[in-house]
C-alpha atoms as a PDB file:
ATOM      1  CA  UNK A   1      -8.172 -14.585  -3.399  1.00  0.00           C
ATOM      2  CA  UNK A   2      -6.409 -13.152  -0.522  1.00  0.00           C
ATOM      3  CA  UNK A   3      -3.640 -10.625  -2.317  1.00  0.00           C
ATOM      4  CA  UNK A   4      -0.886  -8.449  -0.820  1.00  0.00           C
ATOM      5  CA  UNK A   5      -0.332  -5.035  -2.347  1.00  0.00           C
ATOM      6  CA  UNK A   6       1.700  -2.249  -2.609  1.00  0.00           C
ATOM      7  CA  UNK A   7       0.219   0.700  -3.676  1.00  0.00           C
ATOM      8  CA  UNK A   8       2.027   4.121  -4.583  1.00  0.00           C
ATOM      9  CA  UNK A   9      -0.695   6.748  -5.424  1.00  0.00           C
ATOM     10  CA  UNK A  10       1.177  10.089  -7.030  1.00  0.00           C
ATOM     11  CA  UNK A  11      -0.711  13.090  -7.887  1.00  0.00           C
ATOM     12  CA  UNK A  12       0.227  15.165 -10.761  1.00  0.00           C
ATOM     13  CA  UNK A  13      -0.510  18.825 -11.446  1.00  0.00           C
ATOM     14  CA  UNK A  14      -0.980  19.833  -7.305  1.00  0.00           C
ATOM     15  CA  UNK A  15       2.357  20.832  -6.381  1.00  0.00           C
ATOM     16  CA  UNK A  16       5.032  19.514  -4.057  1.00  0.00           C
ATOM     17  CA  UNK A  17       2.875  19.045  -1.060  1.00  0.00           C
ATOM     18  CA  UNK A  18       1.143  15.305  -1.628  1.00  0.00           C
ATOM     19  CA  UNK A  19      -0.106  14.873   1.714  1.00  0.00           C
ATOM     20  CA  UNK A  20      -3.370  15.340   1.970  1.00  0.00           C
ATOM     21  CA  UNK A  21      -3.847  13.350  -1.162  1.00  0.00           C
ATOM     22  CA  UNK A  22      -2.175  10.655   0.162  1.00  0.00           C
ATOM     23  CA  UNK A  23      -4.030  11.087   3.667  1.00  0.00           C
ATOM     24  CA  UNK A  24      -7.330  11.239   1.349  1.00  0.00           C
ATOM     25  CA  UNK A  25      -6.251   7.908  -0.161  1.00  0.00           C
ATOM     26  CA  UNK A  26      -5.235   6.744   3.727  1.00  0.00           C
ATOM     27  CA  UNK A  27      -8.632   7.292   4.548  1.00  0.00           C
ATOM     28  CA  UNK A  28     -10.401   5.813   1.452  1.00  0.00           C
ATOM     29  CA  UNK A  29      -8.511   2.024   2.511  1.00  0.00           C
ATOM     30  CA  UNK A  30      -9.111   2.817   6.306  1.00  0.00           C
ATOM     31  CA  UNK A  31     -12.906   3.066   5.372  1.00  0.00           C
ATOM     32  CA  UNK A  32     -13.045  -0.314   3.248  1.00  0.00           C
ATOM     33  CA  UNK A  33     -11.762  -2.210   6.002  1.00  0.00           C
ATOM     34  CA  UNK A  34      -8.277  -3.112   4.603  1.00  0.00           C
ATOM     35  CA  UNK A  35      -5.578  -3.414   6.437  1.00  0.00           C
ATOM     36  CA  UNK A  36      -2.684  -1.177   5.758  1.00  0.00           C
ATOM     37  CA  UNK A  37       0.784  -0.063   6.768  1.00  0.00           C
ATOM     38  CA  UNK A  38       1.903   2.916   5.691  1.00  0.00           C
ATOM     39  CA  UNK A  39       5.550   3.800   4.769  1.00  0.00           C
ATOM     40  CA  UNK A  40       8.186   6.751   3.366  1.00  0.00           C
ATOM     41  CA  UNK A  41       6.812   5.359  -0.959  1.00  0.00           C
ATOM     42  CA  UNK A  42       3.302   3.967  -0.451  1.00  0.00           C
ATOM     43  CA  UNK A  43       1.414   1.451   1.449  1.00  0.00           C
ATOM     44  CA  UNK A  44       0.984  -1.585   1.996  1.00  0.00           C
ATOM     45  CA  UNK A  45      -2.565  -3.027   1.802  1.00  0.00           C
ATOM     46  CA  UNK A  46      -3.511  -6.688   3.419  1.00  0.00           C
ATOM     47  CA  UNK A  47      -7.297  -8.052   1.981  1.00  0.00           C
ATOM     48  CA  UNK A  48      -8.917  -9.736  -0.709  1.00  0.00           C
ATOM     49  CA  UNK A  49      -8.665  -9.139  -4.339  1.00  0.00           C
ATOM     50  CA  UNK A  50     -11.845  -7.431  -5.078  1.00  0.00           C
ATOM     51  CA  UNK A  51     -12.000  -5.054  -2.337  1.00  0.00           C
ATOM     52  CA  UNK A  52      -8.401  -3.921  -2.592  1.00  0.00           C
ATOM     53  CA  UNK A  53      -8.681  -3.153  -6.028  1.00  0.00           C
ATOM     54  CA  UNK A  54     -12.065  -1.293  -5.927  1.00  0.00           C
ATOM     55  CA  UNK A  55     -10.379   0.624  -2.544  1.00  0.00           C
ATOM     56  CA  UNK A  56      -7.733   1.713  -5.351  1.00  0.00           C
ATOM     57  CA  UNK A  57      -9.950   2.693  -7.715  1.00  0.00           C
ATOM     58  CA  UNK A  58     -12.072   4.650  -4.980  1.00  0.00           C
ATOM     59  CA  UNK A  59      -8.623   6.574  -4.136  1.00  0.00           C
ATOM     60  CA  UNK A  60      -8.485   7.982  -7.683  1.00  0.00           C
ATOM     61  CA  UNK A  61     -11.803   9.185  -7.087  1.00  0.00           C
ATOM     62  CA  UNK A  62     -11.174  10.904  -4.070  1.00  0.00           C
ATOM     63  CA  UNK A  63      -8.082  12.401  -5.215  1.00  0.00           C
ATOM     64  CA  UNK A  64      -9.377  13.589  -8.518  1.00  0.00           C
ATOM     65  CA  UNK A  65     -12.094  14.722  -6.607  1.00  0.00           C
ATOM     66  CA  UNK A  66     -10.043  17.201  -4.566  1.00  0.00           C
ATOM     67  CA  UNK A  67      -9.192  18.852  -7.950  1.00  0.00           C
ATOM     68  CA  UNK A  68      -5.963  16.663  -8.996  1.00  0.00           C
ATOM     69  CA  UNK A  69      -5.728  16.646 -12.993  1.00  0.00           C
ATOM     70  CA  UNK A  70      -3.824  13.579 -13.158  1.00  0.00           C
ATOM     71  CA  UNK A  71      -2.679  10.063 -11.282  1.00  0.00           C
ATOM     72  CA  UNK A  72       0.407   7.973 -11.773  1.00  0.00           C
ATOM     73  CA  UNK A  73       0.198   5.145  -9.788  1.00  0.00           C
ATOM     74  CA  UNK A  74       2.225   1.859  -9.451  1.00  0.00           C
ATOM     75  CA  UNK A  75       0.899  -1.633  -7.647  1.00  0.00           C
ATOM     76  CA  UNK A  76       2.771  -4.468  -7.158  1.00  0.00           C
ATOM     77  CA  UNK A  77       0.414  -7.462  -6.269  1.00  0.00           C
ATOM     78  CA  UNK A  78       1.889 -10.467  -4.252  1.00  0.00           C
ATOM     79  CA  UNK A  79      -0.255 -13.491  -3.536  1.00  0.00           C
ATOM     80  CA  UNK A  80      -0.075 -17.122  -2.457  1.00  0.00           C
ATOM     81  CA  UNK A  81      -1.893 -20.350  -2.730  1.00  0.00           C
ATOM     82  CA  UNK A  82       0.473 -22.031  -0.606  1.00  0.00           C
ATOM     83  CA  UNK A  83      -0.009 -20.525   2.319  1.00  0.00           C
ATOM     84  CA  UNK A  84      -1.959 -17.442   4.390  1.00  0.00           C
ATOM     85  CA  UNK A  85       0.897 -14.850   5.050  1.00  0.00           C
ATOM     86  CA  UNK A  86       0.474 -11.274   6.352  1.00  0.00           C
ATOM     87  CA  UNK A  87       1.970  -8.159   6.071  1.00  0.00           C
ATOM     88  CA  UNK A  88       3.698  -8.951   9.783  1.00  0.00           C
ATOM     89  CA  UNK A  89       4.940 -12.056   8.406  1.00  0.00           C
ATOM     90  CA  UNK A  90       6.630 -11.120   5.128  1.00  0.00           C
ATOM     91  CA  UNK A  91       8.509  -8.363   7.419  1.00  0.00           C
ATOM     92  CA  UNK A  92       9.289 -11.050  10.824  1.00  0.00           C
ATOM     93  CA  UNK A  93      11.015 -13.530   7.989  1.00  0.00           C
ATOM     94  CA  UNK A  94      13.462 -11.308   7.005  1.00  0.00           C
ATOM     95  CA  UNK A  95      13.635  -9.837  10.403  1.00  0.00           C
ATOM     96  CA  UNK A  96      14.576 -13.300  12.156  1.00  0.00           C
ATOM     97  CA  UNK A  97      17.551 -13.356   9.100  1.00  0.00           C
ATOM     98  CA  UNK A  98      18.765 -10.227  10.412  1.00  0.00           C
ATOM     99  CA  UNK A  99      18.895 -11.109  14.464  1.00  0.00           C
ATOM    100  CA  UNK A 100      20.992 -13.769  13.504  1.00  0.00           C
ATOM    101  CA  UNK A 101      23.483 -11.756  11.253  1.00  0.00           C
ATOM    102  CA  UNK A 102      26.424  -9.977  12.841  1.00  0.00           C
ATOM    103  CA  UNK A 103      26.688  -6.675  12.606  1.00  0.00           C
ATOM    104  CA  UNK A 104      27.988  -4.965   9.098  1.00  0.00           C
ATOM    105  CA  UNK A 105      26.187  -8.207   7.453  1.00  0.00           C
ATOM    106  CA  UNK A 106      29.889 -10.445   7.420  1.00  0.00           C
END
């Protein structure tokens, strides 16, 4: 099953620098082939169920393995049977809405 995701990976108990964690984690969904899109709160992940979710648990491995104690994360999981629909289309939809909106939304 083709699934949409949006991953937030926070690591607890390493300070207030999260980047290389995250950049770990970047690298761990890179690797598996998934697409991605990264933004400000998390990322965005494009693939199939399986491989998505072991990609998230292989994160939590890497990141415990650079020494973090402790992982909150949060996924939200969005998928269809009526349709294929990518990352770029989910985004273009509301995008189209917007080019046809005046400006300050009235």
């Amino acid at each position: 099953m083709k699934v949409i995701v949006d991953l937030c990976v926070v690591p607890i108990g390493v300070g207030v620098n999260l980047a290389p964690y995250i950049a770990a984690c970047e690298r761990v969904l890179l690797e598996a082939g998934l697409k991605v899109q990264l933004h400000p709160n998390g990322t965005a992940i494009e693939g199939e169920w399986a491989p998505v979710f072991r990609a998230i648990e292989a994160c939590h491995t890497a990141v415990h393995g650079m020494g973090c104690p402790r992982i909150y994360t949060t996924v939200k999981v969005n998928t269809r049977t009526d349709r294929d629909q990518t990352l770029e289309d989910k985004v273009a939809s509301v995008e189209a809405l917007l080019q046809g909106m005046p400006e300050g939304g009235h």
